[in-house]
C-alpha atoms as a PDB file:
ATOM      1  CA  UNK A   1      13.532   2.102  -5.771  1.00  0.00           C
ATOM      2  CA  UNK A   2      12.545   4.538  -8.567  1.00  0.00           C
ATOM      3  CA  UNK A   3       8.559   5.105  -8.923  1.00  0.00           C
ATOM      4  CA  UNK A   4       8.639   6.994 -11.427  1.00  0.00           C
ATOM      5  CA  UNK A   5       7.576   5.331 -14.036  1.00  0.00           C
ATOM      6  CA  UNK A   6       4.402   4.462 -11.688  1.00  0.00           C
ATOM      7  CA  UNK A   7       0.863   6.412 -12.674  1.00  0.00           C
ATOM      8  CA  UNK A   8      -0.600   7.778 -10.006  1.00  0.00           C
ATOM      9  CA  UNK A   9      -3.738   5.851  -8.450  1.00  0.00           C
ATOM     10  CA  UNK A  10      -6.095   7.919  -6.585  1.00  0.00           C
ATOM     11  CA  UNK A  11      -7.846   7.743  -3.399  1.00  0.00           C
ATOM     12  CA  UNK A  12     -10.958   6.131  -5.286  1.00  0.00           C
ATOM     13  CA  UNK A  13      -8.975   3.790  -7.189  1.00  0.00           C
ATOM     14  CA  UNK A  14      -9.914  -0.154  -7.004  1.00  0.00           C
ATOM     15  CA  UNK A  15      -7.811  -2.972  -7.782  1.00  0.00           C
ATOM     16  CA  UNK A  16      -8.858  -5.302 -10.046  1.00  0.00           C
ATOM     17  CA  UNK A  17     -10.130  -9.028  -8.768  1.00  0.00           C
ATOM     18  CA  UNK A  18      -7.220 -10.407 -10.493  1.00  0.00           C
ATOM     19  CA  UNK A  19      -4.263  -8.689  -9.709  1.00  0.00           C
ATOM     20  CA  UNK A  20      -1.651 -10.602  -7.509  1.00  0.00           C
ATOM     21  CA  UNK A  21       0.607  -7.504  -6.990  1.00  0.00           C
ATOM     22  CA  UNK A  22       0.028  -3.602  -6.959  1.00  0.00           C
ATOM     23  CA  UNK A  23       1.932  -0.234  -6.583  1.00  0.00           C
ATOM     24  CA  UNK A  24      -0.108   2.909  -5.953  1.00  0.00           C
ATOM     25  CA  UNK A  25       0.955   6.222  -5.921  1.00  0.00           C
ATOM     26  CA  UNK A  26      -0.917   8.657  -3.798  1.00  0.00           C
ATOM     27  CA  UNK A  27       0.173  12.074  -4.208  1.00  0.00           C
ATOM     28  CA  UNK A  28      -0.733  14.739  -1.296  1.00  0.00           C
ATOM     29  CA  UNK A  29      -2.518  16.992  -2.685  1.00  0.00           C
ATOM     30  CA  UNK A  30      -5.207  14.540  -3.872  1.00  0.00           C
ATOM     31  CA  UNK A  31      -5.253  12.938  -0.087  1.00  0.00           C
ATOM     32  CA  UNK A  32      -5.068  16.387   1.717  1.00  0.00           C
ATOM     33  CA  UNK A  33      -8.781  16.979  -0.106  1.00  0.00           C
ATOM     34  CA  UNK A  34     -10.214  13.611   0.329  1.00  0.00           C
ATOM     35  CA  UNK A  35     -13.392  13.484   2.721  1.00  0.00           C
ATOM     36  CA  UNK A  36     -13.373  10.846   5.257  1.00  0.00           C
ATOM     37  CA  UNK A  37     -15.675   8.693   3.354  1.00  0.00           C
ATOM     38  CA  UNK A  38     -13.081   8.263   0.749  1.00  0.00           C
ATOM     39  CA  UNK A  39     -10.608   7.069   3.189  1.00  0.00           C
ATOM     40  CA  UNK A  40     -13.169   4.886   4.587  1.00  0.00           C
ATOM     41  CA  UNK A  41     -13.815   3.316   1.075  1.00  0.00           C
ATOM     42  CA  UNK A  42     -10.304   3.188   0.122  1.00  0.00           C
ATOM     43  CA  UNK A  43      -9.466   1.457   3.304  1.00  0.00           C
ATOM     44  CA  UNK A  44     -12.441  -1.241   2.917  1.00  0.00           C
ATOM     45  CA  UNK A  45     -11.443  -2.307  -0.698  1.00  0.00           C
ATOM     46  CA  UNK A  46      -8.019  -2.518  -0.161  1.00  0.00           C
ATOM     47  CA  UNK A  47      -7.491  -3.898   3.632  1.00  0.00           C
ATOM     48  CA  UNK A  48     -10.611  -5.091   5.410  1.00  0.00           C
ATOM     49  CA  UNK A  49     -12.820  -6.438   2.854  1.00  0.00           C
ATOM     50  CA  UNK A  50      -9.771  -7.476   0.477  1.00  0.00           C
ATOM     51  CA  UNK A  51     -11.069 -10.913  -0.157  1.00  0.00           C
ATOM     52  CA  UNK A  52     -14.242  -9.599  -1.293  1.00  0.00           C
ATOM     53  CA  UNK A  53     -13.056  -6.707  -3.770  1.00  0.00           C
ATOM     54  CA  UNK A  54      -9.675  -8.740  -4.721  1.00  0.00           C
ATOM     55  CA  UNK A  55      -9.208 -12.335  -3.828  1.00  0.00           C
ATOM     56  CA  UNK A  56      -6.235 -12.693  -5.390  1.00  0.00           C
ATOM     57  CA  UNK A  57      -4.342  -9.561  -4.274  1.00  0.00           C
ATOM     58  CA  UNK A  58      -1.388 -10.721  -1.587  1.00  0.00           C
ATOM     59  CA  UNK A  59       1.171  -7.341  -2.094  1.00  0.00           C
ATOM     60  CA  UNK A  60       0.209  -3.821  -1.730  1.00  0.00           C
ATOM     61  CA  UNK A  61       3.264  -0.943  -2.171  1.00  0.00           C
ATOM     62  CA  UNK A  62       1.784   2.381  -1.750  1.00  0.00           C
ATOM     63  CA  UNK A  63       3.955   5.668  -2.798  1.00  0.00           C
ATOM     64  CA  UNK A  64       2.960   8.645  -1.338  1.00  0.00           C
ATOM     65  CA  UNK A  65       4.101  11.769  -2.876  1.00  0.00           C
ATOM     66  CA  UNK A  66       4.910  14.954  -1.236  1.00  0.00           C
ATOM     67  CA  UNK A  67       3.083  18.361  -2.044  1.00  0.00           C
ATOM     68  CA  UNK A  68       5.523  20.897  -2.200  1.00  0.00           C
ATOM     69  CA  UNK A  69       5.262  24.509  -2.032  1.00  0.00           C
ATOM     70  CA  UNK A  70       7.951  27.675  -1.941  1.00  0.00           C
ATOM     71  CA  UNK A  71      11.006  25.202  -0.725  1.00  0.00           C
ATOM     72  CA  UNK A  72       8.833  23.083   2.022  1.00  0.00           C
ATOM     73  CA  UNK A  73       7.530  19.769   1.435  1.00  0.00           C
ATOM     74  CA  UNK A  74       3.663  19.514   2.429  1.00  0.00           C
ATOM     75  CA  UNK A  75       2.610  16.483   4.009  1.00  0.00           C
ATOM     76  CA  UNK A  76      -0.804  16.939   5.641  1.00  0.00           C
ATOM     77  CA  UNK A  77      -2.780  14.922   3.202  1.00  0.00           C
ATOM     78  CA  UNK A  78      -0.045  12.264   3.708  1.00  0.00           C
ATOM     79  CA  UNK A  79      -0.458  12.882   7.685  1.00  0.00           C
ATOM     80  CA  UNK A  80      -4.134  12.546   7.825  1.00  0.00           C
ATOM     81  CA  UNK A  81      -4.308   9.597   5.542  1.00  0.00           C
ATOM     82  CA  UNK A  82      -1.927   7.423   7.684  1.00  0.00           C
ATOM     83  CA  UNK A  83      -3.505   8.664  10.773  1.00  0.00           C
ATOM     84  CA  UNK A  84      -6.688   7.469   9.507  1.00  0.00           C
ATOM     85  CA  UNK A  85      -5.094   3.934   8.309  1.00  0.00           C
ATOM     86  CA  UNK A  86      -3.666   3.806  12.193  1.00  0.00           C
ATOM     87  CA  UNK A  87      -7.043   4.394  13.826  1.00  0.00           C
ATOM     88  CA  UNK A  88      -8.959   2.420  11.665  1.00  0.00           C
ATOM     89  CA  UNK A  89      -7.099  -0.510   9.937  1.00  0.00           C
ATOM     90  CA  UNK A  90      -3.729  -0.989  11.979  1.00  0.00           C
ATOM     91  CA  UNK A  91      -4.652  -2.143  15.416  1.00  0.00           C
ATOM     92  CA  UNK A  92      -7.312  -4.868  13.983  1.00  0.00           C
ATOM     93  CA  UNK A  93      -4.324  -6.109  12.162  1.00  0.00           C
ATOM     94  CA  UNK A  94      -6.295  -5.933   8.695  1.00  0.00           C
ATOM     95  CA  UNK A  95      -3.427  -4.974   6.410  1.00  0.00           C
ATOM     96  CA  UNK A  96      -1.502  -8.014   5.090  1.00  0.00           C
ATOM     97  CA  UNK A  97       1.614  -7.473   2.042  1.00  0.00           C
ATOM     98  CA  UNK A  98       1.771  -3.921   2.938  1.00  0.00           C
ATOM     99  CA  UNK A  99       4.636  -1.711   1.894  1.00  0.00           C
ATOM    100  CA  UNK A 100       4.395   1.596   2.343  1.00  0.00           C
ATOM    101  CA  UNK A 101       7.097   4.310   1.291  1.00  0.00           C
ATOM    102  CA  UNK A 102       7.338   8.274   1.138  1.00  0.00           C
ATOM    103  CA  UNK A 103       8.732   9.224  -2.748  1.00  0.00           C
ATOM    104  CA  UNK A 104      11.691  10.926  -3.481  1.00  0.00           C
ATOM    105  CA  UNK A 105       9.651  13.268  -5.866  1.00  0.00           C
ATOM    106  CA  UNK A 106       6.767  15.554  -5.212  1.00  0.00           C
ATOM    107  CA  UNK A 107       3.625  15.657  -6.694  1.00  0.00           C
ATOM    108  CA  UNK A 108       3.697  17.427 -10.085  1.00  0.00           C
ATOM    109  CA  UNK A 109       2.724  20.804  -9.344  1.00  0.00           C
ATOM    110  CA  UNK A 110       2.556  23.770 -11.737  1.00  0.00           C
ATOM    111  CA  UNK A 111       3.740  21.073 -14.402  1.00  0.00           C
ATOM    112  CA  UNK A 112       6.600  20.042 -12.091  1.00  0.00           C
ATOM    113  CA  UNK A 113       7.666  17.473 -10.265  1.00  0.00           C
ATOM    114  CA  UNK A 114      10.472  18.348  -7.497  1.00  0.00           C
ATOM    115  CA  UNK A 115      13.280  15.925  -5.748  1.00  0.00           C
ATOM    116  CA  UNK A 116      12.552  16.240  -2.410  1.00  0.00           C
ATOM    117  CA  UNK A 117      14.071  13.396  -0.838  1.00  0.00           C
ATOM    118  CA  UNK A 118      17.659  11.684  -2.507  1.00  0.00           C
ATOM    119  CA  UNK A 119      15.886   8.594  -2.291  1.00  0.00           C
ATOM    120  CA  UNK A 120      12.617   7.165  -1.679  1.00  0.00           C
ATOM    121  CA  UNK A 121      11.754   6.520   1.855  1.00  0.00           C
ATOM    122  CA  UNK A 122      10.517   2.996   3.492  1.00  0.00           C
ATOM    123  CA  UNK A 123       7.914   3.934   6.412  1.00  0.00           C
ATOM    124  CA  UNK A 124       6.765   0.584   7.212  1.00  0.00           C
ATOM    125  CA  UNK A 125       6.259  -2.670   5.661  1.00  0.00           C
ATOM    126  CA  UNK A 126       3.706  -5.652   7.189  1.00  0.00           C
ATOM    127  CA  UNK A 127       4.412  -9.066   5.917  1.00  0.00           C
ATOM    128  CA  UNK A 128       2.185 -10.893   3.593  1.00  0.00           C
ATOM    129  CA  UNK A 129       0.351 -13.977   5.226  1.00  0.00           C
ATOM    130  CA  UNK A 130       1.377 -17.475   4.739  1.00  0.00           C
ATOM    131  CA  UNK A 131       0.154 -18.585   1.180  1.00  0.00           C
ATOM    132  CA  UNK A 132      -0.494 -22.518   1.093  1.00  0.00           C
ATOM    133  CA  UNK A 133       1.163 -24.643  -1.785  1.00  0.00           C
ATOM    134  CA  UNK A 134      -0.649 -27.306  -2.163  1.00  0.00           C
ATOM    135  CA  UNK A 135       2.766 -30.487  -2.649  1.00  0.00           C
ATOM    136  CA  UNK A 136       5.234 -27.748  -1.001  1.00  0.00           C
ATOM    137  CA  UNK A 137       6.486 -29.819   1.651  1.00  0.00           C
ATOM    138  CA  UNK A 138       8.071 -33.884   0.662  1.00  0.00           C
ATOM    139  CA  UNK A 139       5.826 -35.786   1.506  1.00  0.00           C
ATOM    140  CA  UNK A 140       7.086 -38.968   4.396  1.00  0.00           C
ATOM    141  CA  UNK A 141       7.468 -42.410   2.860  1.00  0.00           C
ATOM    142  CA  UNK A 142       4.512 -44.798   3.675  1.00  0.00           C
ATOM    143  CA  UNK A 143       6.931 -47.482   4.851  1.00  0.00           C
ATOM    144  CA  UNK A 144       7.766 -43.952   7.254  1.00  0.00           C
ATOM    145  CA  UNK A 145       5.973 -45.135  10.544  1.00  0.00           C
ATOM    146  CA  UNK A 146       5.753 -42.725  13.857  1.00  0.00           C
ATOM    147  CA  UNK A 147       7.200 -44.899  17.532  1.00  0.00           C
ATOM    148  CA  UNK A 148       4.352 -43.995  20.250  1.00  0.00           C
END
């Protein structure tokens, strides 16, 4: 997958009420300075209060990027954020739809952006839950009766 043609999000981004689907890029810098109140927040809106902040919302991809300074990629932002998201949202099983990947590119730094990785990286991925369709399954004939 290419996210490069993604905008970056933000730790205090929300999604809005509507939105079915979402990709949000988090770039390492931005998380390595975020207080734990912002990772408390982030984690509320989009996992544990979901239905409340967006009802509609069944898919989450979130694209971290890589800092990267003189050759090394930097990934403690990245580190504490999904240390934080395995303390806190993880074992209470409050993430549905969640794909989560580490970028092939590094935050833009100095005006650039770096290839760190050849390709993007899958870290984990949590299935969505069961959506209902209301007339998904045939329905029996009535003339269809069960032998007790």
């Amino acid at each position: 997958m290419d996210f490069t043609s993604y905008t970056v999000g933000g730790i205090d981004y929300s999604p809005a009420p509507w939105t079915t689907r979402m990709t949000l890029v988090l770039e390492e810098p931005e998380l390595r300075n975020a207080t734990q109140e912002q990772f408390s927040r982030f984690m509320r809106v989009w996992f544990s209060e979901r239905p409340t902040y967006a009802p509609s919302l069944i898919e989450v991809t979130l694209v971290l990027r890589a800092g990267y300074s003189d050759g090394v990629m930097d990934l403690r932002g990245i580190n504490a954020f999904l240390d934080y998201y395995a303390t806190y949202i993880e074992p209470y099983n409050l993430s549905k739809g969640l794909h989560v990947y580490l970028d092939s590119y590094s935050a833009i730094i100095d005006h650039t952006q770096y290839s760190v990785l050849d390709a993007p990286i899958l870290l984990f991925t949590i299935a969505a839950e069961p959506q209902f369709v209301q007339h998904a399954w045939p329905r029996l004939p009535a003339s269809y009766k069960l032998s007790t």
